[in-house]
C-alpha atoms as a PDB file:
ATOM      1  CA  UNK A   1       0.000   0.000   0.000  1.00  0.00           C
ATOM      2  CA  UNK A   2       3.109   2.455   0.756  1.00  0.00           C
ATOM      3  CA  UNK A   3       4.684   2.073  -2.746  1.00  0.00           C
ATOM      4  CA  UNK A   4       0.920   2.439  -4.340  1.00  0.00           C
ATOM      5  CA  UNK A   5       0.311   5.705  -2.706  1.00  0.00           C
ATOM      6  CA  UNK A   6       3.737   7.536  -3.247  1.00  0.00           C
ATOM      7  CA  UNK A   7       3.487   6.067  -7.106  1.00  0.00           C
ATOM      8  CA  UNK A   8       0.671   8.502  -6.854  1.00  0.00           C
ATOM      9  CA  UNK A   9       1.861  11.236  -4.958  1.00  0.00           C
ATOM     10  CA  UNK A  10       4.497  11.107  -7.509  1.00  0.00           C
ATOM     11  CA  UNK A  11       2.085  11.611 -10.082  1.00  0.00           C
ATOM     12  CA  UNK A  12       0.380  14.379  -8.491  1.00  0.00           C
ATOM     13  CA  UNK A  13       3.789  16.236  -7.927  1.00  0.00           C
ATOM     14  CA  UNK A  14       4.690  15.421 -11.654  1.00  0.00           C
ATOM     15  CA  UNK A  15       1.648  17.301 -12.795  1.00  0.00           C
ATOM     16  CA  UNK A  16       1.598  19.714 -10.483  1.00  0.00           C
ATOM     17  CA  UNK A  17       5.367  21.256 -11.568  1.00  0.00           C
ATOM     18  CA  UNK A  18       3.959  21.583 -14.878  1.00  0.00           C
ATOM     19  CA  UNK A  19       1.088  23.850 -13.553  1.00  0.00           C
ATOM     20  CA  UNK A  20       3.392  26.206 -11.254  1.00  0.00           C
ATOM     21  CA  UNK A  21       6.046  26.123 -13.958  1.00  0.00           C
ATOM     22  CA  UNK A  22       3.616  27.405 -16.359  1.00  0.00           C
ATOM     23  CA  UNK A  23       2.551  29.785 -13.587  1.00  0.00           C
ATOM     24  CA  UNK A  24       5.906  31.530 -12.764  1.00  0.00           C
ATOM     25  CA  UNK A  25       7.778  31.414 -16.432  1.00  0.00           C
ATOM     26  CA  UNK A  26       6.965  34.638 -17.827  1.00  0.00           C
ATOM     27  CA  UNK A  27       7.695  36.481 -14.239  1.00  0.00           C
ATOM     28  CA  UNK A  28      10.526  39.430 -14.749  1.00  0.00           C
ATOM     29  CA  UNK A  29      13.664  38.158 -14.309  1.00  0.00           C
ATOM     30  CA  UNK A  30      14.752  40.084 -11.506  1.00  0.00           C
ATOM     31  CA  UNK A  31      12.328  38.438  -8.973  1.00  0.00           C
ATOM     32  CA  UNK A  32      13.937  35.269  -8.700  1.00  0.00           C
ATOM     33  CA  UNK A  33      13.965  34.303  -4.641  1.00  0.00           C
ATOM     34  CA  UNK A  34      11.650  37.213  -3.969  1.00  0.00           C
ATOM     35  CA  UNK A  35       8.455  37.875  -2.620  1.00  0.00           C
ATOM     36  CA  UNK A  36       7.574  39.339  -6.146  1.00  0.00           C
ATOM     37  CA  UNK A  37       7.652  35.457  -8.042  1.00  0.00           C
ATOM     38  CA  UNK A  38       5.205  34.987  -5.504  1.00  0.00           C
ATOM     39  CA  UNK A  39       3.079  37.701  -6.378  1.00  0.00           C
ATOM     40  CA  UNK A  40       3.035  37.057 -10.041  1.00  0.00           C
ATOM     41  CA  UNK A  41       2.538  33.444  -9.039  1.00  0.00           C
ATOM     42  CA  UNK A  42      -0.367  34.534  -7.412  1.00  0.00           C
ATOM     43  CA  UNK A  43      -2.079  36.376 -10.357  1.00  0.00           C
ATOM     44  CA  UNK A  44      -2.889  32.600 -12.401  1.00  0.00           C
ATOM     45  CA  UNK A  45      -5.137  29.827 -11.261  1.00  0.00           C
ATOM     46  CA  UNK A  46      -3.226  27.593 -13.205  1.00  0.00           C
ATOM     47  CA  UNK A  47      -0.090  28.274 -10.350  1.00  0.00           C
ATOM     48  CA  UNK A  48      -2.818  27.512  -7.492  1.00  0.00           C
ATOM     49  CA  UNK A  49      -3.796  24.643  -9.981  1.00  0.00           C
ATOM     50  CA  UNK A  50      -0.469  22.952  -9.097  1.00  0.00           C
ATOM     51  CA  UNK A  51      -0.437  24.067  -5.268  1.00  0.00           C
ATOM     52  CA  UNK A  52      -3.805  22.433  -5.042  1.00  0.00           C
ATOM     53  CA  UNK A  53      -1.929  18.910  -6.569  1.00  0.00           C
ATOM     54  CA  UNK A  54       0.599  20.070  -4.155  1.00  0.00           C
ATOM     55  CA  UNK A  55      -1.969  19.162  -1.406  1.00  0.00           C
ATOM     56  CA  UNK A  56      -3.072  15.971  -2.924  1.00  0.00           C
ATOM     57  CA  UNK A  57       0.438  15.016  -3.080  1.00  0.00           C
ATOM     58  CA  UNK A  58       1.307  15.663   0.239  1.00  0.00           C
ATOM     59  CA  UNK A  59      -1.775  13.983   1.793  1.00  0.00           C
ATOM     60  CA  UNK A  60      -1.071  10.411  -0.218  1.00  0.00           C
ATOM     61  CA  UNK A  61       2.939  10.723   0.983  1.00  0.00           C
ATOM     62  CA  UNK A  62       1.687  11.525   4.602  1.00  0.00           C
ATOM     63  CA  UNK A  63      -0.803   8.426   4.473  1.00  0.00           C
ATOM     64  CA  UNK A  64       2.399   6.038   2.535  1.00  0.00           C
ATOM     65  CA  UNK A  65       4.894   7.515   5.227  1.00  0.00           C
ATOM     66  CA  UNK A  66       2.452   6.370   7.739  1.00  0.00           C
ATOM     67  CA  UNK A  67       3.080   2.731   6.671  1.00  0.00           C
ATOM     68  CA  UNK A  68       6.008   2.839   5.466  1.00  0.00           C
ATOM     69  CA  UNK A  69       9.795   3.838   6.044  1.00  0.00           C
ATOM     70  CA  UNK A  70      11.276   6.983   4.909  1.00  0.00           C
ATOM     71  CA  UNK A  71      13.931   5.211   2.995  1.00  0.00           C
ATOM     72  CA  UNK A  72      11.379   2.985   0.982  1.00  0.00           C
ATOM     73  CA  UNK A  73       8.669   6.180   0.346  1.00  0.00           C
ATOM     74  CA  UNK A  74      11.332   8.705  -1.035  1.00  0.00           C
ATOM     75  CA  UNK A  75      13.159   6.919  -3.247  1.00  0.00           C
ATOM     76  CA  UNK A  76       9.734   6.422  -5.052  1.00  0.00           C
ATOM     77  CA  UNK A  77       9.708  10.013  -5.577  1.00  0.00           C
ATOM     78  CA  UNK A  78      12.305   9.189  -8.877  1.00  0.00           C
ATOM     79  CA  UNK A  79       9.010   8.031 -10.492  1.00  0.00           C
ATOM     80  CA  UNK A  80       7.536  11.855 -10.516  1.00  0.00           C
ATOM     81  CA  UNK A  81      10.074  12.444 -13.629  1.00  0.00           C
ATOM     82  CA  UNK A  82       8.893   9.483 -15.802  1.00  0.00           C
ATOM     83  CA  UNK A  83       4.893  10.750 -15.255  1.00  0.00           C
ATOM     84  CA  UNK A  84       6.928  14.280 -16.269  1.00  0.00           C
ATOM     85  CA  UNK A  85       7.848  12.924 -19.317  1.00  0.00           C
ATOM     86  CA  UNK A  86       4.124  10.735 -20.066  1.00  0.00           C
ATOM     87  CA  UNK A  87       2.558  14.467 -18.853  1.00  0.00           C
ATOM     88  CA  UNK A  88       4.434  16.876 -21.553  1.00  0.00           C
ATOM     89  CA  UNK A  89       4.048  13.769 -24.259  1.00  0.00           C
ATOM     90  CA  UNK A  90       0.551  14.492 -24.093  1.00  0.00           C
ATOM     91  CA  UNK A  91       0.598  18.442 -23.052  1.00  0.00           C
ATOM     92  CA  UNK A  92       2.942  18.327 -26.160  1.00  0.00           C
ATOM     93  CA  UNK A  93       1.572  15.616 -28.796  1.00  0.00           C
ATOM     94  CA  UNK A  94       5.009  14.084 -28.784  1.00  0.00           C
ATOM     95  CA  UNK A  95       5.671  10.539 -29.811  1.00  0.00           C
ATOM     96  CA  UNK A  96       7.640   8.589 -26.895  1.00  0.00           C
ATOM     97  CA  UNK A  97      11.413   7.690 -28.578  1.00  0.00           C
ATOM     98  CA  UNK A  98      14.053   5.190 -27.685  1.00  0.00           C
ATOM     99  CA  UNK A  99      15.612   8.176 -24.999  1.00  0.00           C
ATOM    100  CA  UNK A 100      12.353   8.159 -23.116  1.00  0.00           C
ATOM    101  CA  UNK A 101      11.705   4.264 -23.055  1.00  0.00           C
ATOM    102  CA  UNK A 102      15.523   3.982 -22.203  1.00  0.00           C
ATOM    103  CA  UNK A 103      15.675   6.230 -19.480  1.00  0.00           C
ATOM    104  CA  UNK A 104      12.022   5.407 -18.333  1.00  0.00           C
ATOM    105  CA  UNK A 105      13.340   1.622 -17.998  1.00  0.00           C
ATOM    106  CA  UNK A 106      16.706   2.308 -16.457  1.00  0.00           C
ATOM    107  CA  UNK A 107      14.887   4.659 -13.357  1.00  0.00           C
ATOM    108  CA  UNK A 108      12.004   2.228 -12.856  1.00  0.00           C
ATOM    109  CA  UNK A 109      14.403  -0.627 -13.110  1.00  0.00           C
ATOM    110  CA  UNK A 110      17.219   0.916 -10.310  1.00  0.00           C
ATOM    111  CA  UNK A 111      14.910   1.563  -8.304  1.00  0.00           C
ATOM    112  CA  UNK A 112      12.888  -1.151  -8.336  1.00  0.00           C
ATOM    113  CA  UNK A 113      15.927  -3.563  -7.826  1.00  0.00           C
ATOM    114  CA  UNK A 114      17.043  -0.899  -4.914  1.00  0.00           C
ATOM    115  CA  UNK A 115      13.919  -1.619  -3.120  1.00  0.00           C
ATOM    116  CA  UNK A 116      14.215  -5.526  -3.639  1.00  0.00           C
ATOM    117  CA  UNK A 117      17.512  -6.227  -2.667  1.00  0.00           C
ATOM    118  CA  UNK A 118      18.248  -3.269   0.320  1.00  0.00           C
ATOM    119  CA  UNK A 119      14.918  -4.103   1.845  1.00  0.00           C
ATOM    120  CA  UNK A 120      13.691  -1.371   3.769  1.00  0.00           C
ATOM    121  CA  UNK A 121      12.797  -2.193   7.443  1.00  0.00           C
ATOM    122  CA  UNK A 122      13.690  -1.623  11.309  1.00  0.00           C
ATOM    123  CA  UNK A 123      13.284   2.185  12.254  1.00  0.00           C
ATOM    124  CA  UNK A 124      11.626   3.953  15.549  1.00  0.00           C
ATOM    125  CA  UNK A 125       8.485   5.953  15.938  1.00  0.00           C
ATOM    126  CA  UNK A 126      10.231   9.035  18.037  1.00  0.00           C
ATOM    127  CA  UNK A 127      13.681  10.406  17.263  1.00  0.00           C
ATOM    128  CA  UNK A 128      15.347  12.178  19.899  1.00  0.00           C
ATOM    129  CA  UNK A 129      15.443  15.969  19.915  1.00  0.00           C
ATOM    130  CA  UNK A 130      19.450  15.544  19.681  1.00  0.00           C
ATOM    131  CA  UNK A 131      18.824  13.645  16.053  1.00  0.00           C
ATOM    132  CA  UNK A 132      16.365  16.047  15.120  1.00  0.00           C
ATOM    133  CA  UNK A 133      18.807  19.424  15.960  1.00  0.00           C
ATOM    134  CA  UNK A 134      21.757  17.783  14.236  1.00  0.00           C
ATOM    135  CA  UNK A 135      19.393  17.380  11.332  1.00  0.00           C
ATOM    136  CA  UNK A 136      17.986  20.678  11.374  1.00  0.00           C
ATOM    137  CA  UNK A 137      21.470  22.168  11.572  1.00  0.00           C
ATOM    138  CA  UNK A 138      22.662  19.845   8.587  1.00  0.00           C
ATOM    139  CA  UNK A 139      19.620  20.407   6.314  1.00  0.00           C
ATOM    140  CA  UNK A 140      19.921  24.214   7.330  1.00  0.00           C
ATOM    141  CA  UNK A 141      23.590  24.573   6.220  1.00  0.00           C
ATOM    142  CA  UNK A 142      23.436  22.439   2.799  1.00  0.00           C
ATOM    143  CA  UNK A 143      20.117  24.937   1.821  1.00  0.00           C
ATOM    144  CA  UNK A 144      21.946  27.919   2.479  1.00  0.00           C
ATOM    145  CA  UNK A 145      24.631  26.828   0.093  1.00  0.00           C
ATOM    146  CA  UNK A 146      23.077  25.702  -2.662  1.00  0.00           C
ATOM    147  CA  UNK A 147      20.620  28.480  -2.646  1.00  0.00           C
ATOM    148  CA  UNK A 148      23.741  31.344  -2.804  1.00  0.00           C
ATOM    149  CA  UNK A 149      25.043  28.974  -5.462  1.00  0.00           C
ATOM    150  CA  UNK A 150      21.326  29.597  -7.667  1.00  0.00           C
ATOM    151  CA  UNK A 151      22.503  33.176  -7.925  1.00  0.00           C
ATOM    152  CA  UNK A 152      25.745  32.380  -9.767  1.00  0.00           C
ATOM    153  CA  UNK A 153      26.354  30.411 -13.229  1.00  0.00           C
ATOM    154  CA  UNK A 154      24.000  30.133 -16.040  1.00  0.00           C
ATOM    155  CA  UNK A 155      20.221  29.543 -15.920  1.00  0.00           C
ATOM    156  CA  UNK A 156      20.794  26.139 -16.240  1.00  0.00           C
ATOM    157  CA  UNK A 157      22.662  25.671 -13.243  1.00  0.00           C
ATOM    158  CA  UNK A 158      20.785  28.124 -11.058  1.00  0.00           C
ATOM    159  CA  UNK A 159      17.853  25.933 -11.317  1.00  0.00           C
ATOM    160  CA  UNK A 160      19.828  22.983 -10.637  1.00  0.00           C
ATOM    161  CA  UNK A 161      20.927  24.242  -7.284  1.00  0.00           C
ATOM    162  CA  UNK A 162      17.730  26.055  -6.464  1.00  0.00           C
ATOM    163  CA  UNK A 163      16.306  22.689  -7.101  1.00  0.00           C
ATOM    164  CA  UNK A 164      18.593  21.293  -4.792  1.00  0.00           C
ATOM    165  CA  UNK A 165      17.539  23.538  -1.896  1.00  0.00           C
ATOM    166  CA  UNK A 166      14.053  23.224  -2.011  1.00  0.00           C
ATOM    167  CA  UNK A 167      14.293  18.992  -2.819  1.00  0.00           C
ATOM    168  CA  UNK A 168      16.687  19.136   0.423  1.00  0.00           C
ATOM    169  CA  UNK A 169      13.681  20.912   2.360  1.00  0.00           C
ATOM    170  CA  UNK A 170      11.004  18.737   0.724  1.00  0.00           C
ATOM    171  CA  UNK A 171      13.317  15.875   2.419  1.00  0.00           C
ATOM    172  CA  UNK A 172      12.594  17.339   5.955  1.00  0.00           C
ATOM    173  CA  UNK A 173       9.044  17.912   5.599  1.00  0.00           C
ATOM    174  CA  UNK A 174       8.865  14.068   4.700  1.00  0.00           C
ATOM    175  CA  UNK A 175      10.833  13.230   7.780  1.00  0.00           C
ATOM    176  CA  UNK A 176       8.485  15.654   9.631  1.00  0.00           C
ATOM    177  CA  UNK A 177       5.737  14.338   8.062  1.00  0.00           C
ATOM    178  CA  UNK A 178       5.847  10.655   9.071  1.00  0.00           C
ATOM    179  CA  UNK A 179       7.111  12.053  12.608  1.00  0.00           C
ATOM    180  CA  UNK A 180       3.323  14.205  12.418  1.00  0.00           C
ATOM    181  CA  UNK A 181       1.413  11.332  11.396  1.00  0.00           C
ATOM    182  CA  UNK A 182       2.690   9.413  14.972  1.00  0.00           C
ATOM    183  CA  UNK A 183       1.646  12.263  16.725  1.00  0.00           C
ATOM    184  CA  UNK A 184      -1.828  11.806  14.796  1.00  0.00           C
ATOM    185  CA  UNK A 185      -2.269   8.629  16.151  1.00  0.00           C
ATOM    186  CA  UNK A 186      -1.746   9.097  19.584  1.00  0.00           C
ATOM    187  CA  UNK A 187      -4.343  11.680  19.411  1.00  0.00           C
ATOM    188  CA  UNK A 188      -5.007  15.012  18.114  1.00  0.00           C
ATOM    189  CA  UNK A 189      -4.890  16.766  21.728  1.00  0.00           C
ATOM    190  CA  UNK A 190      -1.548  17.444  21.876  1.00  0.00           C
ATOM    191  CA  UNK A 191      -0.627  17.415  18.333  1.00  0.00           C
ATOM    192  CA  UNK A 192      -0.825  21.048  18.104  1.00  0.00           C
ATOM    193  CA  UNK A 193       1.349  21.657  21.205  1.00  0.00           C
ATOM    194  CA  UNK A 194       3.725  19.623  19.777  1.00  0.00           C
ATOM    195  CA  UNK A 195       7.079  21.724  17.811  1.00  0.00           C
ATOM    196  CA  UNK A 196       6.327  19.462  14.806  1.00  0.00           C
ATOM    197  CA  UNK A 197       3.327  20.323  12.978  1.00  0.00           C
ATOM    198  CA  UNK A 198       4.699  24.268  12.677  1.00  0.00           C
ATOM    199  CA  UNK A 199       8.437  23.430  11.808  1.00  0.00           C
ATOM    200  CA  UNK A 200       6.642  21.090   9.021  1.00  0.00           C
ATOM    201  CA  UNK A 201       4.726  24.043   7.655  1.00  0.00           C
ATOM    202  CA  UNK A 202       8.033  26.359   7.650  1.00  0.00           C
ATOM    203  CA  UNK A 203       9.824  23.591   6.049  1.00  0.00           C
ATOM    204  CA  UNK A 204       7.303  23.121   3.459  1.00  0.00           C
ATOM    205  CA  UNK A 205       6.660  26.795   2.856  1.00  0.00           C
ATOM    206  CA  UNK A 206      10.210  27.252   2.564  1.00  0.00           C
ATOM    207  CA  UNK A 207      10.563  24.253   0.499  1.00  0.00           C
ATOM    208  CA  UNK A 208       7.788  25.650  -1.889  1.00  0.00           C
ATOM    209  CA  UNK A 209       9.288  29.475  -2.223  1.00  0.00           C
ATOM    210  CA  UNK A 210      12.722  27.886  -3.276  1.00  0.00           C
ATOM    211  CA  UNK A 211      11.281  25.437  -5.686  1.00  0.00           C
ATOM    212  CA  UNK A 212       9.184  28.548  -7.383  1.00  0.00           C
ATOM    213  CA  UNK A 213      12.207  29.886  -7.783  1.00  0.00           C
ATOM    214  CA  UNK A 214      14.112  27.279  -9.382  1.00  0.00           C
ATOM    215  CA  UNK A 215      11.362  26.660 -12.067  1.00  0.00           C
ATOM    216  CA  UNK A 216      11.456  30.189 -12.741  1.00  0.00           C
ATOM    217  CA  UNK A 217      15.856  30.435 -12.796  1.00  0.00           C
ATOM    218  CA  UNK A 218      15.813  27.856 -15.880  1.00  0.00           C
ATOM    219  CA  UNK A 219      14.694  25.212 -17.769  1.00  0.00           C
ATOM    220  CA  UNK A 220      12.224  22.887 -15.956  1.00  0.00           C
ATOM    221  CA  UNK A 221      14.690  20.126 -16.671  1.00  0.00           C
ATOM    222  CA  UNK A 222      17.576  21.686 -14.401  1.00  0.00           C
ATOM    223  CA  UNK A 223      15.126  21.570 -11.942  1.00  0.00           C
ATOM    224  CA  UNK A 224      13.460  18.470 -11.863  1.00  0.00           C
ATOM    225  CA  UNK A 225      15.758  16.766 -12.571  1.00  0.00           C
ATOM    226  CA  UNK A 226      18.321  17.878  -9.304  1.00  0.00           C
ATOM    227  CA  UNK A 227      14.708  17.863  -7.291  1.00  0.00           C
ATOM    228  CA  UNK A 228      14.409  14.019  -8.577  1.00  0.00           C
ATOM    229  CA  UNK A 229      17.777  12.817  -7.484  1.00  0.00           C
ATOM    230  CA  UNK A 230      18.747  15.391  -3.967  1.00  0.00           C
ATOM    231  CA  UNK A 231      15.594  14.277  -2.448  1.00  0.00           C
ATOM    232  CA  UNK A 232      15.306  11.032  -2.336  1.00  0.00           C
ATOM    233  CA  UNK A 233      19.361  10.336  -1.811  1.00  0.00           C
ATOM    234  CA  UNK A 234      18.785  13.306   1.125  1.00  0.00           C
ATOM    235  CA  UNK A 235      15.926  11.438   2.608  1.00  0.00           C
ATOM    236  CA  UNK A 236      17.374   7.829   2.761  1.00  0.00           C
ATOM    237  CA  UNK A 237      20.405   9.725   4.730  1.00  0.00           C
ATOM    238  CA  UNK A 238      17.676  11.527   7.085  1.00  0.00           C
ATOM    239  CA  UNK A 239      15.819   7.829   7.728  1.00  0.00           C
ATOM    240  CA  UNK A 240      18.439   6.163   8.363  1.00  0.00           C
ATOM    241  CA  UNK A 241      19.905   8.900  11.096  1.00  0.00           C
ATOM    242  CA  UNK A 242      16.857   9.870  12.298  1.00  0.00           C
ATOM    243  CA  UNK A 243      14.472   7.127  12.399  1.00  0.00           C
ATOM    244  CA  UNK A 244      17.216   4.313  12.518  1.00  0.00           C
ATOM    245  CA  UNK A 245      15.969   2.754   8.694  1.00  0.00           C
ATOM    246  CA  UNK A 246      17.910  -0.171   8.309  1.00  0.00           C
ATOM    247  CA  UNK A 247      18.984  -1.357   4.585  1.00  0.00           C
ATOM    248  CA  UNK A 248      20.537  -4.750   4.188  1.00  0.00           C
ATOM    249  CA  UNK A 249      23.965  -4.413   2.974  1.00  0.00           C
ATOM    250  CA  UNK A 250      25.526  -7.835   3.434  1.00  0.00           C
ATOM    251  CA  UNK A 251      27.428  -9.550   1.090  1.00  0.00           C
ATOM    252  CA  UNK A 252      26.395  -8.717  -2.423  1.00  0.00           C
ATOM    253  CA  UNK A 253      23.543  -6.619  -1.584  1.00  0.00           C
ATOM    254  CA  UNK A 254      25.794  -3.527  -1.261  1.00  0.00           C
ATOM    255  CA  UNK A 255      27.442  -3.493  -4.632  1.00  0.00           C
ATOM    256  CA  UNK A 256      24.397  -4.113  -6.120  1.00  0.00           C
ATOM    257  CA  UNK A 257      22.574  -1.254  -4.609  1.00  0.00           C
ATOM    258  CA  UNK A 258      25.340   0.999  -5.516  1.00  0.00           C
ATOM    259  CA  UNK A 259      24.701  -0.078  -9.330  1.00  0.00           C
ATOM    260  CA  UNK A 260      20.759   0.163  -8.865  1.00  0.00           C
ATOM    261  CA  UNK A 261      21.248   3.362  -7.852  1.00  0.00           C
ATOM    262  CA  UNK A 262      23.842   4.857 -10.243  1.00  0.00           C
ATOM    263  CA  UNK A 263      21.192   3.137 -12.789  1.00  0.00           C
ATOM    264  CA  UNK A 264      18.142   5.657 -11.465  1.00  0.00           C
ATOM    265  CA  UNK A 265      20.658   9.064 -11.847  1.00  0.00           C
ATOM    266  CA  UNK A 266      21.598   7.855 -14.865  1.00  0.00           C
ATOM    267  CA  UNK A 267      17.947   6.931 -16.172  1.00  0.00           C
ATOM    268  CA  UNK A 268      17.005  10.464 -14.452  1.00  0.00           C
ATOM    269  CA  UNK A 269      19.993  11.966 -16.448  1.00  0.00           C
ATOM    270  CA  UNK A 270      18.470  10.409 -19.748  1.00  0.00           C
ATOM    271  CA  UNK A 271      14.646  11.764 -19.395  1.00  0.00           C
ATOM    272  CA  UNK A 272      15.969  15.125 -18.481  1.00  0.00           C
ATOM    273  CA  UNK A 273      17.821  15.459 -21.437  1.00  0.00           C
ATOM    274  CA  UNK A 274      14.815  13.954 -23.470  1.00  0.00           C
ATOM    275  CA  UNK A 275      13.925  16.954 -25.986  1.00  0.00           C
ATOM    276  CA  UNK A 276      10.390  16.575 -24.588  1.00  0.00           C
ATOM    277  CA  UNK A 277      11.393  17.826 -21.476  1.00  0.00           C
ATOM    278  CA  UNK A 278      14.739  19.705 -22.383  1.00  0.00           C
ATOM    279  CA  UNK A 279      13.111  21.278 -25.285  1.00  0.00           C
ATOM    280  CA  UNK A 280       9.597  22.027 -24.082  1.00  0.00           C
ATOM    281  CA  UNK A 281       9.727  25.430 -24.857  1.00  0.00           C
ATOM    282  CA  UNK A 282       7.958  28.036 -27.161  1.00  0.00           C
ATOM    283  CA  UNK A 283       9.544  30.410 -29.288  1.00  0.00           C
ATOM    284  CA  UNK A 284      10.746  32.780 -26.534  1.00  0.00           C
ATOM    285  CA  UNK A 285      14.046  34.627 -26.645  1.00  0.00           C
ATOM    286  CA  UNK A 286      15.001  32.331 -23.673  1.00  0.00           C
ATOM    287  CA  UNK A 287      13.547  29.264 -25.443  1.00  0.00           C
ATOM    288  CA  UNK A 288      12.989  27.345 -22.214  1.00  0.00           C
ATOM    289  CA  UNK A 289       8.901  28.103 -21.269  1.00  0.00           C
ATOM    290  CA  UNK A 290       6.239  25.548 -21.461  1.00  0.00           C
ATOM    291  CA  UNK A 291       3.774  26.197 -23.915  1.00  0.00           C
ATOM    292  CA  UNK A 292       1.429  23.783 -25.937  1.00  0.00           C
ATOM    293  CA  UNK A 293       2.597  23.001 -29.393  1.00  0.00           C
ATOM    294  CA  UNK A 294      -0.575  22.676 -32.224  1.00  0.00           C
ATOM    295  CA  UNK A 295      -0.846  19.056 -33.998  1.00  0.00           C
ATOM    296  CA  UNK A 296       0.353  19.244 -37.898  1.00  0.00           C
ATOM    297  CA  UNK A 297      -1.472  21.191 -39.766  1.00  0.00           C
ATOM    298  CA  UNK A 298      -2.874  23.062 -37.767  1.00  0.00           C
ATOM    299  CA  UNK A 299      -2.379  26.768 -37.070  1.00  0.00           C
ATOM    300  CA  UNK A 300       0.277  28.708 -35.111  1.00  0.00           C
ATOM    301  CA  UNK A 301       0.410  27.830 -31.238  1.00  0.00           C
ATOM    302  CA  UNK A 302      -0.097  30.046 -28.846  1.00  0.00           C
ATOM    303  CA  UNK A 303       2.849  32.427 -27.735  1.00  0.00           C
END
């Protein structure tokens, strides 16, 4: 049941960076990481569209968290770039090639052998504060320095490391959120006494202003595909310090993984490039915004 609903909360996040990268694309440049993206953002339903989705999302993760381990429910997340590329195939009317199959086979594969052979299992219900400050201090440090890096390089890269910053945030709100949803079940008197529920908003709120503003720094590929990789490789590392995750890495298993794995970046690395997703783009003088491209024969698309 934890794997079916985070295949789907995948699928709701896939769509859903669509919508807010629609929303934010034609924003001024000069409002990247400010409270003006969010204004513009504000201005199109199609942006609150994709927050919506962002809900929907968050509620089926919550619910798969709740029966599953961090380190088996994140790594799922991968999945959100292959329903990327099925989205813009149809948003697009573009014909799946051998780069999409290939890359769609080599992610679902890797991680699908991942899961098999480390075996997700063990982990406790309540971390100790200690774990949880020398996460927040970790987490902290790693966002501050990939979001100074999104104001450097070109666009390409600033959405890669914006990207990085908010998937590194969207890791701590899923280790919040499974540590909520045990707080849920003991009760909902003290839940809202507890620290947890309000450092999972900030996290997510943060995590949502930083992703904004990589979708709007560059090419929704730079973007999804850092978000697709940082978060779930940051949450296994969370689980397994926080919540004690245990993955079996005994004999073989270990090199194995370690292939699996370097098989999912490198399927990520594939579907990224795809020119579905790469070149999804109008005619703009930037040449990276989503627009809707009109069947043969027909007339001009929109601009």
């Amino acid at each position: 049941m934890a794997y079916a609903l985070a295949t789907l909360a995948a699928f709701a996040n896939a769509l859903s960076a669509v919508f807010q990268r629609i929303g934010v694309q034609n924003a001024p440049s000069d409002t990247t990481m400010s409270w003006a993206l969010m204004r513009h953002a504000f201005r199109h339903f199609i942006w609150f569209a994709g927050l919506a989705l962002i809900g929907v999302g968050f509620l089926l993760q919550a619910v798969a968290l709740r029966f599953g381990q961090l380190t088996s429910v994140q790594p799922i997340v991968t999945t959100e770039l292959l329903f990327l590329v099925l989205i813009l195939g149809a948003w697009f009317r573009y014909r799946l090639t051998w780069r999409e199959w290939t890359g769609a086979l080599a992610a679902a594969g890797g991680l699908a052998t991942f899961l098999v052979v480390s075996a997700p299992g063990g982990g406790i219900a309540t971390p100790t504060m200690r774990s949880w400050t020398v996460v927040f201090v970790a987490v902290g440090g790693l966002v501050v320095a990939t979001a100074a890096l999104g104001f450097t390089g070109p666009r390409w890269f600033r959405a890669s490391m914006f990207g990085a910053s908010g998937a590194i945030m969207f890791a701590l709100a899923a280790a919040l959120t499974k540590q909520f949803t045990t707080l849920v079940t003991e009760g909902w008197g003290h839940v809202f006494t507890n620290w947890v529920p309000y450092a999972l908003l900030a996290s997510g709120l943060i995590g949502l202003f930083l992703i904004q503003s990589s979708f709007h720094a560059g090419p929704i590929t730079a973007s999804q595909a850092t978000l697709t990789i940082v978060d779930p490789l940051m949450s296994v590392a969370i689980g397994i310090w926080l919540f004690h995750d245990h993955l079996d890495t005994a004999q073989w298993r270990l090199p194995v993984e370690l292939a699996a794995s370097v098989l999912v970046i490198v399927g990520v690395i594939v579907l990224s490039q795809s020119p579905l997703v790469a070149g999804a783009k109008d005619e703009s003088s930037t040449g990276d915004k989503l627009a809707r491209q009109p069947k043969r024969g027909d007339g001009p698309g929109p601009t």
